[in-house]
N, C-alpha and C. Protein backbone atom coordinates (compact mmCIF):
# COMPACT_ATOMS: atom_id res chain seq x y z
N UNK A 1 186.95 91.65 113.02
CA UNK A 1 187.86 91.95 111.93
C UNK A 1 188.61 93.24 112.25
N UNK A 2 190.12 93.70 112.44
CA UNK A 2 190.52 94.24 112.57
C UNK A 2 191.15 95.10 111.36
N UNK A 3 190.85 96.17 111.12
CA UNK A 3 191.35 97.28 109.77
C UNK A 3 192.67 98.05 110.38
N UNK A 4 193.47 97.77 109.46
CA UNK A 4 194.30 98.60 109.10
C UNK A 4 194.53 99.82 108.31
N UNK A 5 194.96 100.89 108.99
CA UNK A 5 195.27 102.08 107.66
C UNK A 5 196.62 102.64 107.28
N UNK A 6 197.08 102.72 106.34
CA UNK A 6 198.09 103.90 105.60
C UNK A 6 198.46 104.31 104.41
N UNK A 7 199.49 105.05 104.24
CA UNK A 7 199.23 105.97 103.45
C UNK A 7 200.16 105.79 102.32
N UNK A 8 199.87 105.50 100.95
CA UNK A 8 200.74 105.46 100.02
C UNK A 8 200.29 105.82 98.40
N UNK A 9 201.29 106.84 98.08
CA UNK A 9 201.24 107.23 97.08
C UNK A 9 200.20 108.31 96.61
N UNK A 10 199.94 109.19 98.15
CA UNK A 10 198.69 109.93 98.86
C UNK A 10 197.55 109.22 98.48
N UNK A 11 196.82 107.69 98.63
CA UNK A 11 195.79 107.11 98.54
C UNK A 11 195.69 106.66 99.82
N UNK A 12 194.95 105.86 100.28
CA UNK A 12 194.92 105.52 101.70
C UNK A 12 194.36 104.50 101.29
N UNK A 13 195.51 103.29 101.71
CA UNK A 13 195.08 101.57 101.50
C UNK A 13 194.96 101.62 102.83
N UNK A 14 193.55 100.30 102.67
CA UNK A 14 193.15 99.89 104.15
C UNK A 14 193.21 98.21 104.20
N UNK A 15 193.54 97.49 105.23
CA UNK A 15 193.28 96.00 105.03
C UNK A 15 192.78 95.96 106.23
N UNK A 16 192.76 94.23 106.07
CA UNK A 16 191.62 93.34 106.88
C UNK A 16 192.29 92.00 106.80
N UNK A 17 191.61 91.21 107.42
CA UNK A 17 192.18 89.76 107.62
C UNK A 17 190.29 89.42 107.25
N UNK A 18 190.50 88.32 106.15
CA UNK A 18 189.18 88.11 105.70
C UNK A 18 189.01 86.39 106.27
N UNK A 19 187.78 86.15 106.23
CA UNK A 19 187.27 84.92 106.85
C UNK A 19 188.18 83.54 106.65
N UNK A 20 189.01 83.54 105.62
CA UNK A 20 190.09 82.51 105.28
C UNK A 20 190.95 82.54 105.88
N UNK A 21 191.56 84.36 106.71
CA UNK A 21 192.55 84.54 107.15
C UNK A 21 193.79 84.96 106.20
N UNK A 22 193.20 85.54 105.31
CA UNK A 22 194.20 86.47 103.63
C UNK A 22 194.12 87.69 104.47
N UNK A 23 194.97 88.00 104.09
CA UNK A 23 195.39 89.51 104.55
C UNK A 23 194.63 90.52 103.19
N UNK A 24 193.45 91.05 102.74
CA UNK A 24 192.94 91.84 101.79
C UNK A 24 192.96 93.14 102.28
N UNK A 25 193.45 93.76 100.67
CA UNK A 25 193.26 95.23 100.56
C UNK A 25 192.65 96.42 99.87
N UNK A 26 192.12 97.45 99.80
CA UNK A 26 191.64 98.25 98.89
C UNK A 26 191.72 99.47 99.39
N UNK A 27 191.26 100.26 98.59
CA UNK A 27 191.54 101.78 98.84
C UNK A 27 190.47 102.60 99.03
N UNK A 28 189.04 101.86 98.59
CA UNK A 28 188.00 102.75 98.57
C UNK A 28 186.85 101.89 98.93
N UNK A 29 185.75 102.07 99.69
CA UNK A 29 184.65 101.16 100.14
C UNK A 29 184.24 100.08 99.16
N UNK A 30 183.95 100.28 97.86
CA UNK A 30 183.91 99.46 96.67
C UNK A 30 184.61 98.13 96.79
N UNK A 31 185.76 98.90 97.05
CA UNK A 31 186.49 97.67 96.86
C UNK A 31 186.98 96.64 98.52
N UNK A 32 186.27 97.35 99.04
CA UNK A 32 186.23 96.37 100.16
C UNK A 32 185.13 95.57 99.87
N UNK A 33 184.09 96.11 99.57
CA UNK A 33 182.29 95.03 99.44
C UNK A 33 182.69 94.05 98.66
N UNK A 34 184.02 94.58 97.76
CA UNK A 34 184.26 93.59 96.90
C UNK A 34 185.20 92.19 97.39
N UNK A 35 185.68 92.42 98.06
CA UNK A 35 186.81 91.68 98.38
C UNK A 35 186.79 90.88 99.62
N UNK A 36 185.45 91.82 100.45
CA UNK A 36 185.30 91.11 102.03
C UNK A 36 183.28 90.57 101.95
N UNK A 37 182.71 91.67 101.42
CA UNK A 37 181.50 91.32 100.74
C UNK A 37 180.87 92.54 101.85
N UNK A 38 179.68 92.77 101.54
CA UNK A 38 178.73 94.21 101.86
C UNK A 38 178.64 94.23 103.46
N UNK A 39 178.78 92.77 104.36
CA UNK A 39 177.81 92.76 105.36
C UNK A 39 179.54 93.21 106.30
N UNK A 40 180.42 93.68 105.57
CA UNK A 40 181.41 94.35 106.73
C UNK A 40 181.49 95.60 106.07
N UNK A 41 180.83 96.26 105.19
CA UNK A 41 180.81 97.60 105.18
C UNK A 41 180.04 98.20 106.43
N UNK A 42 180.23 99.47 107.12
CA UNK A 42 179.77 100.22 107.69
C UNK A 42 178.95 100.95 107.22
N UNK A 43 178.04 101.30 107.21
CA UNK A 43 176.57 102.26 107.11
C UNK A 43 177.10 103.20 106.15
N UNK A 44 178.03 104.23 106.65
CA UNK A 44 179.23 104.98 105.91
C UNK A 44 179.63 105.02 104.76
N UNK A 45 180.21 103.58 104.61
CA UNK A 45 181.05 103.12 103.20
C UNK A 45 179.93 102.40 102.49
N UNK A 46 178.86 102.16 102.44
CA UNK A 46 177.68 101.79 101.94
C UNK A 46 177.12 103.20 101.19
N UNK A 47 176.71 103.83 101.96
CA UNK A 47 176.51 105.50 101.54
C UNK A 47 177.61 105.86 100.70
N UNK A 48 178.96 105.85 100.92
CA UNK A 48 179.71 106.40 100.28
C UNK A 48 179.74 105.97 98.64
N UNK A 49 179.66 104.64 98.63
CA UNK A 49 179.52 103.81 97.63
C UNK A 49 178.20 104.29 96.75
N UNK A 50 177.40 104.78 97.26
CA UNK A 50 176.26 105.40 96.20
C UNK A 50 176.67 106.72 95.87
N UNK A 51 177.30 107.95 96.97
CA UNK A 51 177.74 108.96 96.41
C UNK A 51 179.51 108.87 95.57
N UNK A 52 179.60 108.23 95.52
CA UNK A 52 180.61 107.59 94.29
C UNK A 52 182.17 108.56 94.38
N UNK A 53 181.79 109.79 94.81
CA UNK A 53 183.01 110.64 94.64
C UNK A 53 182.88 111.76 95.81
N UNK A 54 184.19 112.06 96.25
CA UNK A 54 184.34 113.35 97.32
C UNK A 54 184.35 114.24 96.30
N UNK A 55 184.88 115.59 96.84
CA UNK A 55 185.10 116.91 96.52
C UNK A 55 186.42 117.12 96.76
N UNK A 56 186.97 118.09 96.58
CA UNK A 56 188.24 118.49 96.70
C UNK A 56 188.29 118.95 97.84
N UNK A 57 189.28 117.93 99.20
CA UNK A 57 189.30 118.69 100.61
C UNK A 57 188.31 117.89 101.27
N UNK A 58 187.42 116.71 100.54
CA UNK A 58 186.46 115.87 101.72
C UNK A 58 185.51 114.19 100.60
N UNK A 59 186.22 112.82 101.32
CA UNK A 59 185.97 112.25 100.73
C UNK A 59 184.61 111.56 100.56
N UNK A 60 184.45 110.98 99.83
CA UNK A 60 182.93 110.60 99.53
C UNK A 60 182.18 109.83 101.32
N UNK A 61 183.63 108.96 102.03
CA UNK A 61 183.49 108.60 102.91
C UNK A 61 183.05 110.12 103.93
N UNK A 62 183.79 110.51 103.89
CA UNK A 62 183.59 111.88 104.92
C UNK A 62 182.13 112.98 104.78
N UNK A 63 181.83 112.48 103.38
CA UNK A 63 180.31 113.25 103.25
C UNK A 63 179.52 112.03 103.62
N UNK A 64 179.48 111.18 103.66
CA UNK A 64 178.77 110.18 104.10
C UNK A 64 178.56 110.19 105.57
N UNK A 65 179.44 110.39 105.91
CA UNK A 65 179.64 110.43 107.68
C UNK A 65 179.03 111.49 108.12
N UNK A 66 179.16 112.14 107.24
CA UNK A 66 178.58 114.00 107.75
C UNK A 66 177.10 113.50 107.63
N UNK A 67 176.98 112.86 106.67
CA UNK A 67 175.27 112.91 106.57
C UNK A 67 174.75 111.66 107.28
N UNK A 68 175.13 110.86 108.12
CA UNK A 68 174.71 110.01 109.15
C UNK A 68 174.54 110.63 110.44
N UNK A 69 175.81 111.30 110.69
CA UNK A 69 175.96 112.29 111.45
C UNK A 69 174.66 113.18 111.60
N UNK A 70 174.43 113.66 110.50
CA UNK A 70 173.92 114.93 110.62
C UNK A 70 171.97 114.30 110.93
N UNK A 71 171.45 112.76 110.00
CA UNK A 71 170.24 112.31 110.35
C UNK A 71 170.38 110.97 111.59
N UNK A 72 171.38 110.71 111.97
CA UNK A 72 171.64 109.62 112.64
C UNK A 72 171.45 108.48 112.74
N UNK A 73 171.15 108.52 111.42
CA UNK A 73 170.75 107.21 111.10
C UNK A 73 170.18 106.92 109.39
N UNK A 74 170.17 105.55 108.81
CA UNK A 74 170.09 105.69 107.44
C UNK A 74 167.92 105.48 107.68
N UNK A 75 167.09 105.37 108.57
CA UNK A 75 165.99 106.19 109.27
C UNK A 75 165.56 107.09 109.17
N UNK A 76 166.55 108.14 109.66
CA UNK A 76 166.31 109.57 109.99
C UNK A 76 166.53 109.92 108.49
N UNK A 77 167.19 109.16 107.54
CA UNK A 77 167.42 110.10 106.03
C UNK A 77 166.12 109.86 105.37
N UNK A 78 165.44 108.57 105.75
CA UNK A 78 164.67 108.39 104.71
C UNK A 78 163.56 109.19 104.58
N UNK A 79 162.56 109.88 105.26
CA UNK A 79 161.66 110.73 105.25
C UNK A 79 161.90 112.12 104.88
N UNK A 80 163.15 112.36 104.71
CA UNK A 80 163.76 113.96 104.75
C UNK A 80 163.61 114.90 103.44
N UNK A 81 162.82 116.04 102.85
CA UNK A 81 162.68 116.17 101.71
C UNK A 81 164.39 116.52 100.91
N UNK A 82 164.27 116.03 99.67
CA UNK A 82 165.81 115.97 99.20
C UNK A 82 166.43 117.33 98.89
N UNK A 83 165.83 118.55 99.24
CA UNK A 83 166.33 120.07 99.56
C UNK A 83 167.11 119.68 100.47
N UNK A 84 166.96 118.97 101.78
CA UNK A 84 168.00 118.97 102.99
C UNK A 84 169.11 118.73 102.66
N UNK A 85 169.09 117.64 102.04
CA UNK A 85 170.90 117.34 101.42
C UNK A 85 171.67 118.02 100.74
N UNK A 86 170.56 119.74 99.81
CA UNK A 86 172.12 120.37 99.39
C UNK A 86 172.63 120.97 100.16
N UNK A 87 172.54 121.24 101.58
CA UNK A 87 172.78 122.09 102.68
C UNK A 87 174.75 120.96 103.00
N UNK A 88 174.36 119.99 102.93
CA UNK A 88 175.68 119.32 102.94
C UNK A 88 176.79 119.77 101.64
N UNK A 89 178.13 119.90 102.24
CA UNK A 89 179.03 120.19 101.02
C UNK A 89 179.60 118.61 100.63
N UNK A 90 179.39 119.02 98.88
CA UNK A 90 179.66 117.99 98.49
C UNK A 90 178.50 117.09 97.77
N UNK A 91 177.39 117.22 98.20
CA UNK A 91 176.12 116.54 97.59
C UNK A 91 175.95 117.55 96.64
N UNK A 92 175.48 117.32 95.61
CA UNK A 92 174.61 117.59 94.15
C UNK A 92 173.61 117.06 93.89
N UNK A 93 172.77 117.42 93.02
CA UNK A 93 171.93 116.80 92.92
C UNK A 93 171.69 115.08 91.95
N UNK A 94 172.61 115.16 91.47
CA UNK A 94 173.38 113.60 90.75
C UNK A 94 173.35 112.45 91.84
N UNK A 95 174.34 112.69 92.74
CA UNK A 95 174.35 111.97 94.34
C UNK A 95 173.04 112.25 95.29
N UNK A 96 172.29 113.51 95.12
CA UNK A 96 171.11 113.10 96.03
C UNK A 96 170.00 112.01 95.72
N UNK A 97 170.26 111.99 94.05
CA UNK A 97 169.07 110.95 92.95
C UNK A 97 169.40 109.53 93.55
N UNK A 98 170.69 109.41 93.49
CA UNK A 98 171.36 107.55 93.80
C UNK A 98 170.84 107.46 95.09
N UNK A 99 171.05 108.19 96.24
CA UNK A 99 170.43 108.01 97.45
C UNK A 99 168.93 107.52 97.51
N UNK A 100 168.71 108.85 97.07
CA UNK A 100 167.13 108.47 96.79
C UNK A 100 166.26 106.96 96.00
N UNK A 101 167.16 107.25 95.26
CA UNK A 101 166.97 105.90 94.44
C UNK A 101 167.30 104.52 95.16
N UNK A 102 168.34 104.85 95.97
CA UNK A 102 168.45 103.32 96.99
C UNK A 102 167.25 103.45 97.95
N UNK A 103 167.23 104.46 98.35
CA UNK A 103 166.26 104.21 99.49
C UNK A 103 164.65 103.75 98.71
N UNK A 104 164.65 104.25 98.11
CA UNK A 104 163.23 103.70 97.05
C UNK A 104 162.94 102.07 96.28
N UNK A 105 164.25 101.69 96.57
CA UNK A 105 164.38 100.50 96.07
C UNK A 105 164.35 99.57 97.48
N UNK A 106 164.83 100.00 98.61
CA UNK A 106 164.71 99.33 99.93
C UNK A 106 163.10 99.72 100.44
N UNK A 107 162.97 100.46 99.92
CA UNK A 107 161.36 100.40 101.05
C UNK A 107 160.58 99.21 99.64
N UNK A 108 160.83 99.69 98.62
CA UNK A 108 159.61 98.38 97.49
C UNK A 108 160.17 97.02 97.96
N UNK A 109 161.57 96.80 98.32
CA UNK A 109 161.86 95.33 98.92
C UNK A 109 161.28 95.16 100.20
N UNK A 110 161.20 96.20 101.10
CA UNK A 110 160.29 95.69 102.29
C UNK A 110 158.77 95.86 102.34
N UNK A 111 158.36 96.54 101.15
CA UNK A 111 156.96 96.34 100.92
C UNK A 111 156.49 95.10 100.16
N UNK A 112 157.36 94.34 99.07
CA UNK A 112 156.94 93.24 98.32
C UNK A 112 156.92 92.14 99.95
N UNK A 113 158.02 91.95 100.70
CA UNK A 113 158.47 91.02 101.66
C UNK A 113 157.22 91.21 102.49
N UNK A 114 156.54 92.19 102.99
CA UNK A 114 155.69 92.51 103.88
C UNK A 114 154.25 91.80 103.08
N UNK A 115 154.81 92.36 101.99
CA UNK A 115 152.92 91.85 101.28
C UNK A 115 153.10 90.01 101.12
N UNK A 116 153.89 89.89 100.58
CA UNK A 116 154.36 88.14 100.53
C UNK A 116 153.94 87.39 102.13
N UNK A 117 154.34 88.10 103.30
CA UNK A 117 154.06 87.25 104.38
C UNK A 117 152.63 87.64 104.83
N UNK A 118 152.10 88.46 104.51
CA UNK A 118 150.51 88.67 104.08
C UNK A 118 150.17 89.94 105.20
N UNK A 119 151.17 90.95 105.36
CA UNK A 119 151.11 91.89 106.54
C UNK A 119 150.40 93.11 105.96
N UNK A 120 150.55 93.46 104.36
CA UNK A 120 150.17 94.46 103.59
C UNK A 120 148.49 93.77 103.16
């Protein structure tokens, strides 16, 4: 799938050519999961999508990146005590809860899945 970017009306629309071959567009990761579905979001715009909003000067995408960047992985975040993340600009503690809260909800889905195939 090839993305497109530019710039209008200082927002930044991005498209795609989706599995039908429609030319779809949106402006913010949301609305791509929405329009193309989750499994062509990037790690990034997944994250971004839980921290919901940038700061003035850096977008929700760009703190997202910083903080993949910075654990290298959505791995390396999960063990990390949640002090580390105010060291990032742009996280609060509002956006460190949703993180947390996803990641807490992905490990009970791979602990129910684990106990179901009888590994737990």
């Amino acid at each position: 799938m090839e993305q497109k970017t530019k710039k209008e009306n200082k927002a930044e629309i991005k498209t795609a050519i989706n599995k039908e071959g429609k030319e779809v567009t949106w402006r913010h990761p949301g609305g791509k999961l929405l329009r193309l579905g989750p499994e062509y979001c990037t790690n990034a715009e997944l994250l971004a999508i839980l921290i919901g909003s940038g700061i003035s000067g850096k977008t929700a995408e760009e703190i997202a990146e910083e903080i993949l960047s910075k654990y290298q992985s959505f791995k390396g975040m999960v063990n990390q005590p949640l002090e580390k993340f105010y060291s990032i600009k742009g996280l609060k503690q509002v956006k460190i809860i949703r993180i947390a809260a996803a990641f807490e909800i992905a490990r009970r889905i791979v602990s129910q899945v684990l106990e179901e195939k009888g590994y737990e």
